[in-house]
PDB file of N, CA and C in Angstrom:
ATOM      1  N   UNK A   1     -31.079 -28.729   1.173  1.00  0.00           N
ATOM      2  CA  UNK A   1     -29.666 -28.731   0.862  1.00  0.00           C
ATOM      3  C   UNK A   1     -29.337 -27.708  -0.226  1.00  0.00           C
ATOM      4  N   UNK A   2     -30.182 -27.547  -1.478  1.00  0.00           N
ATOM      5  CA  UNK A   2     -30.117 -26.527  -2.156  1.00  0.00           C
ATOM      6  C   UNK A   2     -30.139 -25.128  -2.031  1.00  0.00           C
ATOM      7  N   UNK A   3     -31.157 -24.684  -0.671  1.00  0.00           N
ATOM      8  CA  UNK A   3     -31.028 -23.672  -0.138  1.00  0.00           C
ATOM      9  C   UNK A   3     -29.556 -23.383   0.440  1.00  0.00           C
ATOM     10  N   UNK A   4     -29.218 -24.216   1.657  1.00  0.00           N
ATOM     11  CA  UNK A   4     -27.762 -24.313   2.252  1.00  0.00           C
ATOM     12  C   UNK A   4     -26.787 -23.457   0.993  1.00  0.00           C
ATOM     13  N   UNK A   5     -26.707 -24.203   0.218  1.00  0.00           N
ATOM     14  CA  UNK A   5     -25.754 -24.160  -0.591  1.00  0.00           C
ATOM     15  C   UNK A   5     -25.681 -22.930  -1.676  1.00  0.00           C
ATOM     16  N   UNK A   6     -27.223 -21.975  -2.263  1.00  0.00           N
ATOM     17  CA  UNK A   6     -27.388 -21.279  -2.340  1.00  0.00           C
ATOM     18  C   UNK A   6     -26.919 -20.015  -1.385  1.00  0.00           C
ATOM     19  N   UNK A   7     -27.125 -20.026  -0.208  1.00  0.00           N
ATOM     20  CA  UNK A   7     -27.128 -19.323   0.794  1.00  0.00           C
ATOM     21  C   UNK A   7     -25.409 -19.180   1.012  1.00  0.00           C
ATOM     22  N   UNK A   8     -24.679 -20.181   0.588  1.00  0.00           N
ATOM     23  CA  UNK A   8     -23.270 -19.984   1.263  1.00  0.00           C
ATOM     24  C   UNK A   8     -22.596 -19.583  -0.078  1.00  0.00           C
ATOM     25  N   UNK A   9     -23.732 -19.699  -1.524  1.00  0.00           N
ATOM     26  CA  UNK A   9     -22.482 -19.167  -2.815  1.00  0.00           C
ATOM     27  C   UNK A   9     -22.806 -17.486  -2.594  1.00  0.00           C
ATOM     28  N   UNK A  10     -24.025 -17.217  -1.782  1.00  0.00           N
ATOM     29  CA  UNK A  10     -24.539 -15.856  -1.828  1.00  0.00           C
ATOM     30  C   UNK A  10     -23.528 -14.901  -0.451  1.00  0.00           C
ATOM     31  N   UNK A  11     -22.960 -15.634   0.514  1.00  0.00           N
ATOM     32  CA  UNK A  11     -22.432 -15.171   1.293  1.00  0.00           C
ATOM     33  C   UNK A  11     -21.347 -15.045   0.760  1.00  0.00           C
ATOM     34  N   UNK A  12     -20.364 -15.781  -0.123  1.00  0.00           N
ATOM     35  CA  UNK A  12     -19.028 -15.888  -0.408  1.00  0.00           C
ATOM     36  C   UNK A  12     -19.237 -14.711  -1.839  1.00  0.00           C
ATOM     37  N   UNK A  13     -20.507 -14.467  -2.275  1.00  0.00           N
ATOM     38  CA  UNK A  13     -20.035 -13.523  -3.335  1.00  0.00           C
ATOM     39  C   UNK A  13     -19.947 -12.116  -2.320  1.00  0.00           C
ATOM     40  N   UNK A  14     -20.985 -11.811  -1.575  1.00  0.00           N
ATOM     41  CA  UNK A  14     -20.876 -10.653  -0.900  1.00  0.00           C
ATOM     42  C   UNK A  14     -19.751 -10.455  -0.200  1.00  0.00           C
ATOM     43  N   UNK A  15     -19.161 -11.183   0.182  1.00  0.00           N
ATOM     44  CA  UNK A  15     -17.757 -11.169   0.829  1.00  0.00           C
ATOM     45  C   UNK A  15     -16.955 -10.815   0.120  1.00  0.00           C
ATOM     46  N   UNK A  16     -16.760 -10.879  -0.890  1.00  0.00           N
ATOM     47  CA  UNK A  16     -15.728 -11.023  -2.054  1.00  0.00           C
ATOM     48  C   UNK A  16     -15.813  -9.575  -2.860  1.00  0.00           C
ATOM     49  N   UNK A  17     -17.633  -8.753  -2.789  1.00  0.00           N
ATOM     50  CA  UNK A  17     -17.518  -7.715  -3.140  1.00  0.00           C
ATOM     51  C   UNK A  17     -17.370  -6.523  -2.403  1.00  0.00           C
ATOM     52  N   UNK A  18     -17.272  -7.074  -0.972  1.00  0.00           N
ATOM     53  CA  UNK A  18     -16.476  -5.998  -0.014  1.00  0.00           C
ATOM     54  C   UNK A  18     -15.205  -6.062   0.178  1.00  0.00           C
ATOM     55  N   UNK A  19     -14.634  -7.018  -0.159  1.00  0.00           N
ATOM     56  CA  UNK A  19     -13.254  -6.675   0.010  1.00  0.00           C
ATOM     57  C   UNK A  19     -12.847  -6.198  -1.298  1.00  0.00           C
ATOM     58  N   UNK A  20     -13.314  -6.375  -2.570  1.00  0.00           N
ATOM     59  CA  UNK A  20     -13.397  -5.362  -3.586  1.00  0.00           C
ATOM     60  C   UNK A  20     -13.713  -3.785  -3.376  1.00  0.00           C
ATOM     61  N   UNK A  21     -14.474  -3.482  -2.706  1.00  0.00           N
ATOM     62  CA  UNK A  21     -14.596  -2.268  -2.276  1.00  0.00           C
ATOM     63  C   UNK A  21     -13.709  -1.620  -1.540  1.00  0.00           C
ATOM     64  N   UNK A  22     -12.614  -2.349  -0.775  1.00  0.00           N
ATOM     65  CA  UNK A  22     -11.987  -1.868   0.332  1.00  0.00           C
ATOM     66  C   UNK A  22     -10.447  -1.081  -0.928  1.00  0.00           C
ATOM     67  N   UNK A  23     -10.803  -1.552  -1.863  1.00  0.00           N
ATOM     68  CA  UNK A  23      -9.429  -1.019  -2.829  1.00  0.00           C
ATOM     69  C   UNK A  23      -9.825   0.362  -3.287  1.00  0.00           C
ATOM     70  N   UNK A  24      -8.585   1.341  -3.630  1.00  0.00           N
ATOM     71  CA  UNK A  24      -8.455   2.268  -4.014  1.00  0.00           C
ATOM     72  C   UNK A  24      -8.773   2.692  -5.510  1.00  0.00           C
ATOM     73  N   UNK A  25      -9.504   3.582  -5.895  1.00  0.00           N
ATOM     74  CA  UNK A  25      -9.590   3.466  -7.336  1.00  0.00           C
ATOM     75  C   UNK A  25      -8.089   3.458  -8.355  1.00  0.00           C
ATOM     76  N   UNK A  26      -7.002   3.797  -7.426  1.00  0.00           N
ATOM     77  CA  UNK A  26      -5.827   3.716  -8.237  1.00  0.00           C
ATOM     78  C   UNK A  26      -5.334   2.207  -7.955  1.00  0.00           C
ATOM     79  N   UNK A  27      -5.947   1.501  -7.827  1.00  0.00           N
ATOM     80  CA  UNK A  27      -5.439  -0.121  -7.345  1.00  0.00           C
ATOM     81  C   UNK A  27      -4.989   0.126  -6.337  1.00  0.00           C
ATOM     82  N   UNK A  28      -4.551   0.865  -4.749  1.00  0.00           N
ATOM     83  CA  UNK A  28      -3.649   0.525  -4.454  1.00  0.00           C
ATOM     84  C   UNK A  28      -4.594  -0.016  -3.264  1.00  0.00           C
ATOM     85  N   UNK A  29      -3.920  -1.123  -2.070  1.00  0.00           N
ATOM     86  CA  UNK A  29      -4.373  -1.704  -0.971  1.00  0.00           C
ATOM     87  C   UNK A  29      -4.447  -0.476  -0.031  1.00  0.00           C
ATOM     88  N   UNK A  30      -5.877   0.160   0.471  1.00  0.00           N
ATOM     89  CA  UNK A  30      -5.455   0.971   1.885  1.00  0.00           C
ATOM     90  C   UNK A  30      -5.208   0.574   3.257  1.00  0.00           C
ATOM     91  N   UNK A  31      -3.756   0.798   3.703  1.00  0.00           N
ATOM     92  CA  UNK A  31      -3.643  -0.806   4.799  1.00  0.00           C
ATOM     93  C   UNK A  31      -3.210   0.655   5.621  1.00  0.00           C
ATOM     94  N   UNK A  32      -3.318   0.509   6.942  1.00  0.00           N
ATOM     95  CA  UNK A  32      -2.978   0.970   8.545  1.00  0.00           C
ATOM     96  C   UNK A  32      -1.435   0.836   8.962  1.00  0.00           C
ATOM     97  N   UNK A  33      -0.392   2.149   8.284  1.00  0.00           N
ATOM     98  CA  UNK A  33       0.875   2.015   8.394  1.00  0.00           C
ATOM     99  C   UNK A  33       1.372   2.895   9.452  1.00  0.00           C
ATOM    100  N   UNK A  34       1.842   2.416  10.298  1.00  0.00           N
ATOM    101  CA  UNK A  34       2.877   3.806  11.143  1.00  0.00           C
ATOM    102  C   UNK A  34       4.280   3.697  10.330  1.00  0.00           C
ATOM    103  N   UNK A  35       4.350   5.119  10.699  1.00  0.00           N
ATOM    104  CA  UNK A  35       5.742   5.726   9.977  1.00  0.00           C
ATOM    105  C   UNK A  35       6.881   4.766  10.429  1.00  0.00           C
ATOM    106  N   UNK A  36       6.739   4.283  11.749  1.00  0.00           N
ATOM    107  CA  UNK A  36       7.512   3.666  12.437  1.00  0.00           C
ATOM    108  C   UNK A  36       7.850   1.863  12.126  1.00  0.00           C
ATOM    109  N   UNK A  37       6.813   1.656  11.139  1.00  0.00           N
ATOM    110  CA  UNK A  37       6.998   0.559  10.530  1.00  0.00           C
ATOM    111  C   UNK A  37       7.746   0.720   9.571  1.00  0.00           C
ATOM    112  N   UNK A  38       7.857   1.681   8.824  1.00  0.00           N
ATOM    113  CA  UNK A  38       8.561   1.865   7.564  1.00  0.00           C
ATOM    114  C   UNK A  38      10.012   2.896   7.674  1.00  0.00           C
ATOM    115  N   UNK A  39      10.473   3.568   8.792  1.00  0.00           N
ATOM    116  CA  UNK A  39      11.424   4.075   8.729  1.00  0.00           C
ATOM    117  C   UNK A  39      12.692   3.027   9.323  1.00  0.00           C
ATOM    118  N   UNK A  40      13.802   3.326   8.286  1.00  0.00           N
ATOM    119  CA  UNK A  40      14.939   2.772   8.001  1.00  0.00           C
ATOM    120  C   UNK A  40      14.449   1.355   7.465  1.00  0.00           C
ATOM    121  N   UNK A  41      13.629   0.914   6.861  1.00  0.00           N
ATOM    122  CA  UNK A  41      13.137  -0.187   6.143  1.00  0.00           C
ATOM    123  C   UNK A  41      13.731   0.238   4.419  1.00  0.00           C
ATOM    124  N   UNK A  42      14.033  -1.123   3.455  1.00  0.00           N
ATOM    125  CA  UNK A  42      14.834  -1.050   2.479  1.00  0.00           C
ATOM    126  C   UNK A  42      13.417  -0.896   1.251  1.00  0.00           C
ATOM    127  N   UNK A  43      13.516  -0.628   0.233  1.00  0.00           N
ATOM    128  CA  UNK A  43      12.077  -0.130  -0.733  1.00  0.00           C
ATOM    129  C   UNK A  43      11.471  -1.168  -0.958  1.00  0.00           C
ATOM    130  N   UNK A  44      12.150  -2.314  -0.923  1.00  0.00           N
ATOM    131  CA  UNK A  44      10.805  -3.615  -0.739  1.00  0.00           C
ATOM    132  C   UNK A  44      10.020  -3.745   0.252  1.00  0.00           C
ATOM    133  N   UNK A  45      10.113  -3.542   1.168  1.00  0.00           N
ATOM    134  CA  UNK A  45       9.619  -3.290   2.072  1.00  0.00           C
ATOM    135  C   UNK A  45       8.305  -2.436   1.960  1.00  0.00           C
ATOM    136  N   UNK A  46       8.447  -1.393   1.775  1.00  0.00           N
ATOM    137  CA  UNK A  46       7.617  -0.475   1.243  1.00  0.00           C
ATOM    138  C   UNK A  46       6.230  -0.972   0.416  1.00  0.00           C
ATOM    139  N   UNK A  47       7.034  -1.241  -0.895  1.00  0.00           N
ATOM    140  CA  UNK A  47       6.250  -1.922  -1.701  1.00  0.00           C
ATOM    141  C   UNK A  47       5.480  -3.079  -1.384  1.00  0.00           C
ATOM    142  N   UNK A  48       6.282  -3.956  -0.683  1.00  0.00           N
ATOM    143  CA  UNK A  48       5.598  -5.254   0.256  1.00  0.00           C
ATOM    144  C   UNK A  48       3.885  -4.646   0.725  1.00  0.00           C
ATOM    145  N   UNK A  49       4.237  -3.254   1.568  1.00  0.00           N
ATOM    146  CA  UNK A  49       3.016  -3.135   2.534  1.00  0.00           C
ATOM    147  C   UNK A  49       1.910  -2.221   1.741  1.00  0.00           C
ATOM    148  N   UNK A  50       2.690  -1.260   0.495  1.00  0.00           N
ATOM    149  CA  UNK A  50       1.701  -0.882   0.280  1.00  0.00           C
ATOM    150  C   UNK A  50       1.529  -0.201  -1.578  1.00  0.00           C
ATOM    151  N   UNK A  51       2.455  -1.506  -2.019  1.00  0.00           N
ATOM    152  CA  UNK A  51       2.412  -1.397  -3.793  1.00  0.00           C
ATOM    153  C   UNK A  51       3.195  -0.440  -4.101  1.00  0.00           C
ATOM    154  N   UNK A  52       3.277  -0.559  -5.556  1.00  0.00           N
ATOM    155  CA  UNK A  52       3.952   0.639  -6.241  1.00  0.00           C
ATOM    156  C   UNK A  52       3.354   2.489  -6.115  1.00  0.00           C
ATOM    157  N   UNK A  53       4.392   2.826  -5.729  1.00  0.00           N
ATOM    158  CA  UNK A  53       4.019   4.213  -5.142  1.00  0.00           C
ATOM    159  C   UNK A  53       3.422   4.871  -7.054  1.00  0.00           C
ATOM    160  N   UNK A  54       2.278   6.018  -6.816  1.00  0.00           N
ATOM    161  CA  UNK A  54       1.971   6.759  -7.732  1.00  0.00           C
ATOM    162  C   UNK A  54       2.610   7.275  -8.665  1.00  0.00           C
ATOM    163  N   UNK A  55       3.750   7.917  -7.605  1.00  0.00           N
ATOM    164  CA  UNK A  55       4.528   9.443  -8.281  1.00  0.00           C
ATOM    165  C   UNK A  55       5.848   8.740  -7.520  1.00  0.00           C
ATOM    166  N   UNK A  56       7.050   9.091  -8.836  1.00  0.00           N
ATOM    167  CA  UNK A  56       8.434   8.737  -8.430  1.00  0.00           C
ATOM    168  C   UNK A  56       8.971  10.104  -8.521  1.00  0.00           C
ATOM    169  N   UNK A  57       9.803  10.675  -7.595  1.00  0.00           N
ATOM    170  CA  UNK A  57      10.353  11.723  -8.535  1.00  0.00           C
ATOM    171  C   UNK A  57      12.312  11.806  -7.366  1.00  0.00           C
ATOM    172  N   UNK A  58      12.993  12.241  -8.129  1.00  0.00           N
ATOM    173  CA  UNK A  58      14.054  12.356  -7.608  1.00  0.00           C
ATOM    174  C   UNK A  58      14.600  13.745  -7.060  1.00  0.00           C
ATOM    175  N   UNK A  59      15.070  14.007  -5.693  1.00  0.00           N
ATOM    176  CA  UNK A  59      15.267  15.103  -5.404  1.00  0.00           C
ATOM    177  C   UNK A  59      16.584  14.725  -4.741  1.00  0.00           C
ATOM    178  N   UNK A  60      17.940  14.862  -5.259  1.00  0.00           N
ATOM    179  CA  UNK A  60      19.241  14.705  -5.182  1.00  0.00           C
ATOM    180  C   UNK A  60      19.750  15.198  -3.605  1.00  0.00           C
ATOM    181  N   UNK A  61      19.995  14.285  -2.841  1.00  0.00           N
ATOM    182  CA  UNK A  61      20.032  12.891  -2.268  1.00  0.00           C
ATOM    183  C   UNK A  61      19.176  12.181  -2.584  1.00  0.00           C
ATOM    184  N   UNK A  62      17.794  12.306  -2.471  1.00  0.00           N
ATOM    185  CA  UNK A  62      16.866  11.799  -2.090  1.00  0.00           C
ATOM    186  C   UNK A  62      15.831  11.229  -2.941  1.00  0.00           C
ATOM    187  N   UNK A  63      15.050   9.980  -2.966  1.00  0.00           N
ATOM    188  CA  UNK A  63      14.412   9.633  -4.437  1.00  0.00           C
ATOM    189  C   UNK A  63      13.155   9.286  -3.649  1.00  0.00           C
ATOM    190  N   UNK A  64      11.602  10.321  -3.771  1.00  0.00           N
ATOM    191  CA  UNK A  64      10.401  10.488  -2.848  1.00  0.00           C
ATOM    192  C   UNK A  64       9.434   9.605  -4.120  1.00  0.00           C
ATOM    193  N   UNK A  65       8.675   8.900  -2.794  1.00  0.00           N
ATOM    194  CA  UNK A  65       7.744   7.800  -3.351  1.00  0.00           C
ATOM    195  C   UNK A  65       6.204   8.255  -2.774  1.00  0.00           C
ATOM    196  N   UNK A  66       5.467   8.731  -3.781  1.00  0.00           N
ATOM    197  CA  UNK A  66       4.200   9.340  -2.888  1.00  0.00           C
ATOM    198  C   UNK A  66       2.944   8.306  -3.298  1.00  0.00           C
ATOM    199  N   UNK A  67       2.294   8.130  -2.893  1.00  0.00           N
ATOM    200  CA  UNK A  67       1.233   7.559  -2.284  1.00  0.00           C
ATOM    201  C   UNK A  67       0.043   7.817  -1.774  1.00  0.00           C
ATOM    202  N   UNK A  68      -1.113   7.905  -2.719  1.00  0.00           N
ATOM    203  CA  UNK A  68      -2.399   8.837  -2.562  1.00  0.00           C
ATOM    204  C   UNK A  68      -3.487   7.903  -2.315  1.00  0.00           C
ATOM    205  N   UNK A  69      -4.266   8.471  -1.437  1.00  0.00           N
ATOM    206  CA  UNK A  69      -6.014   7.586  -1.393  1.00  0.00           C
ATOM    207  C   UNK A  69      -6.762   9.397  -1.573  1.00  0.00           C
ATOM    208  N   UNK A  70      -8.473   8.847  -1.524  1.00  0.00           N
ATOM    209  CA  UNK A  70      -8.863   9.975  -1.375  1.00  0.00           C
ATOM    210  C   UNK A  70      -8.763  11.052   0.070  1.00  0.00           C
ATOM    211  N   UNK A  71      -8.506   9.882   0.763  1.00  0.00           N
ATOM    212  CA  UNK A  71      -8.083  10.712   1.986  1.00  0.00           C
ATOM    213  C   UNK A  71      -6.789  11.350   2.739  1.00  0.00           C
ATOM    214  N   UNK A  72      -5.782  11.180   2.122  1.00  0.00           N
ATOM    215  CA  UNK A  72      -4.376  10.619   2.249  1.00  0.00           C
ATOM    216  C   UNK A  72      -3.370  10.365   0.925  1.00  0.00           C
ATOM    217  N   UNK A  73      -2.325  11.963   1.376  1.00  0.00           N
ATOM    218  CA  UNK A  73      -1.070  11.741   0.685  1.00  0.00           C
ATOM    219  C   UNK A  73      -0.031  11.608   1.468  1.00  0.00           C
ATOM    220  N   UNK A  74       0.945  10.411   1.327  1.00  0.00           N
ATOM    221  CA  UNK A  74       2.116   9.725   1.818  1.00  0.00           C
ATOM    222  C   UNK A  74       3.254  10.113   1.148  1.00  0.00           C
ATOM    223  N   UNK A  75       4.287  10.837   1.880  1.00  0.00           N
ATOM    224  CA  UNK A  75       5.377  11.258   0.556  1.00  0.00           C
ATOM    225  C   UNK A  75       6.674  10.431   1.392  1.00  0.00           C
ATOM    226  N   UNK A  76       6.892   9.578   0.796  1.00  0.00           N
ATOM    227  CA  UNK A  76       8.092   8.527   1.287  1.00  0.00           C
ATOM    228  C   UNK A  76       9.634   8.703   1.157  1.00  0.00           C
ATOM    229  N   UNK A  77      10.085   9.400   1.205  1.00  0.00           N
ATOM    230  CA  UNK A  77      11.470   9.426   1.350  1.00  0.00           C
ATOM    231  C   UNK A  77      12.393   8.483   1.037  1.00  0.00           C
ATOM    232  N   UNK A  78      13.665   8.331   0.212  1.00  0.00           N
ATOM    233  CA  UNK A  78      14.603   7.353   0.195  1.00  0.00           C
ATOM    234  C   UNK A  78      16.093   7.767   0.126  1.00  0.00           C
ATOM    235  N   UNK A  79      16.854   7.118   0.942  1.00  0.00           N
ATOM    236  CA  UNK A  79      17.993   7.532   0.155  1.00  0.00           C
ATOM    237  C   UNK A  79      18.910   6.828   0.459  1.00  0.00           C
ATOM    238  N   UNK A  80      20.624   6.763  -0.525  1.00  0.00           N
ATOM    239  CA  UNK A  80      21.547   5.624  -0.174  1.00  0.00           C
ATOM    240  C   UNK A  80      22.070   5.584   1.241  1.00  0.00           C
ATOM    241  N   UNK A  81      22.133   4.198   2.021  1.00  0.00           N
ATOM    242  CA  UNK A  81      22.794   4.426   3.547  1.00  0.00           C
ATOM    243  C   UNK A  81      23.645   3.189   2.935  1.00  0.00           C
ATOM    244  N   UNK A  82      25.028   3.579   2.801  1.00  0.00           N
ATOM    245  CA  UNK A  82      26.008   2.887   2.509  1.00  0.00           C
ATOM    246  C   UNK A  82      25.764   1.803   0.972  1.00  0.00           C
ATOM    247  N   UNK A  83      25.123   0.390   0.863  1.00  0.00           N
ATOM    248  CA  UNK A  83      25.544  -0.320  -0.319  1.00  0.00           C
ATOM    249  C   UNK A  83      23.688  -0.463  -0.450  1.00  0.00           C
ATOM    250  N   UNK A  84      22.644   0.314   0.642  1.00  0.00           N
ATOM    251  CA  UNK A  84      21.216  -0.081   0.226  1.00  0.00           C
ATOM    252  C   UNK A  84      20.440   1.630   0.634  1.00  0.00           C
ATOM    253  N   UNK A  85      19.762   1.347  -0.036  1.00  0.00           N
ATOM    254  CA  UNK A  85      18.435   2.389  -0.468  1.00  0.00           C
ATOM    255  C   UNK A  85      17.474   1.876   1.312  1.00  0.00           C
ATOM    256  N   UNK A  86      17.754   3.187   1.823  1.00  0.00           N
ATOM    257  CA  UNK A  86      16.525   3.137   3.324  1.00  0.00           C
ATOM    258  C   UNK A  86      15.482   4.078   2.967  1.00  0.00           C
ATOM    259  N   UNK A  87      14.519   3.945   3.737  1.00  0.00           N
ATOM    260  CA  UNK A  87      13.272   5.134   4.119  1.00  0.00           C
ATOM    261  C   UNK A  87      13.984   5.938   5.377  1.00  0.00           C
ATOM    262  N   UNK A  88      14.147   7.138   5.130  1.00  0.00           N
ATOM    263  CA  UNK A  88      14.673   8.225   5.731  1.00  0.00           C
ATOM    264  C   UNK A  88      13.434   9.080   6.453  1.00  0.00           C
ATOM    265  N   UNK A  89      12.700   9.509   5.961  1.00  0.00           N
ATOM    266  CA  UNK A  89      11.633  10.695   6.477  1.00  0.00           C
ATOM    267  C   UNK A  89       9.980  10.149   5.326  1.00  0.00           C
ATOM    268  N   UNK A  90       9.258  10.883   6.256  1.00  0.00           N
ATOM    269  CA  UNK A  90       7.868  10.321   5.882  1.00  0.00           C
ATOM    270  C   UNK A  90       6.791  11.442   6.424  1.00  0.00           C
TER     271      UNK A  90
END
């Protein structure tokens, strides 16, 4: 029984340090997005799927949310559509 139980705290740590691994060194979650999930979606949204973007910067219309892994830069687009903030281009 001691073994058992050994054996299942040893599986639940290894588990626990791969999904630690699966994170970005900038914290962020690397999750499997189509553009098509996120266009005309409101900035929670955004954030919902994939955290606070890196780099904010404002380019008048438009307020770009970028988003880096080592493999992958995401430059997110926003801008006002009537009384809410959409994802425009990506």
């Amino acid at each position: 029984m001691i073994a058992t139980a050994g054996r299942a705290i040893g599986a639940w740590l290894a588990a626990a340090l791969l999904l630690a691994a699966c994170q970005t060194a900038g914290g962020h979650r690397v999750v499997a997005v189509s553009p098509e999930d996120l266009e005309g979606t409101p900035p929670s949204n955004v954030r919902a799927l994939l955290g606070e973007p890196e780099l904010r910067r404002t380019e008048p219309p438009a307020e770009v949310w970028q988003y880096r892994t080592d493999r992958c830069v995401a430059d997110i687009y926003l801008r006002q559509e009537g009384a809410a903030q959409r994802v425009f281009y990506i």
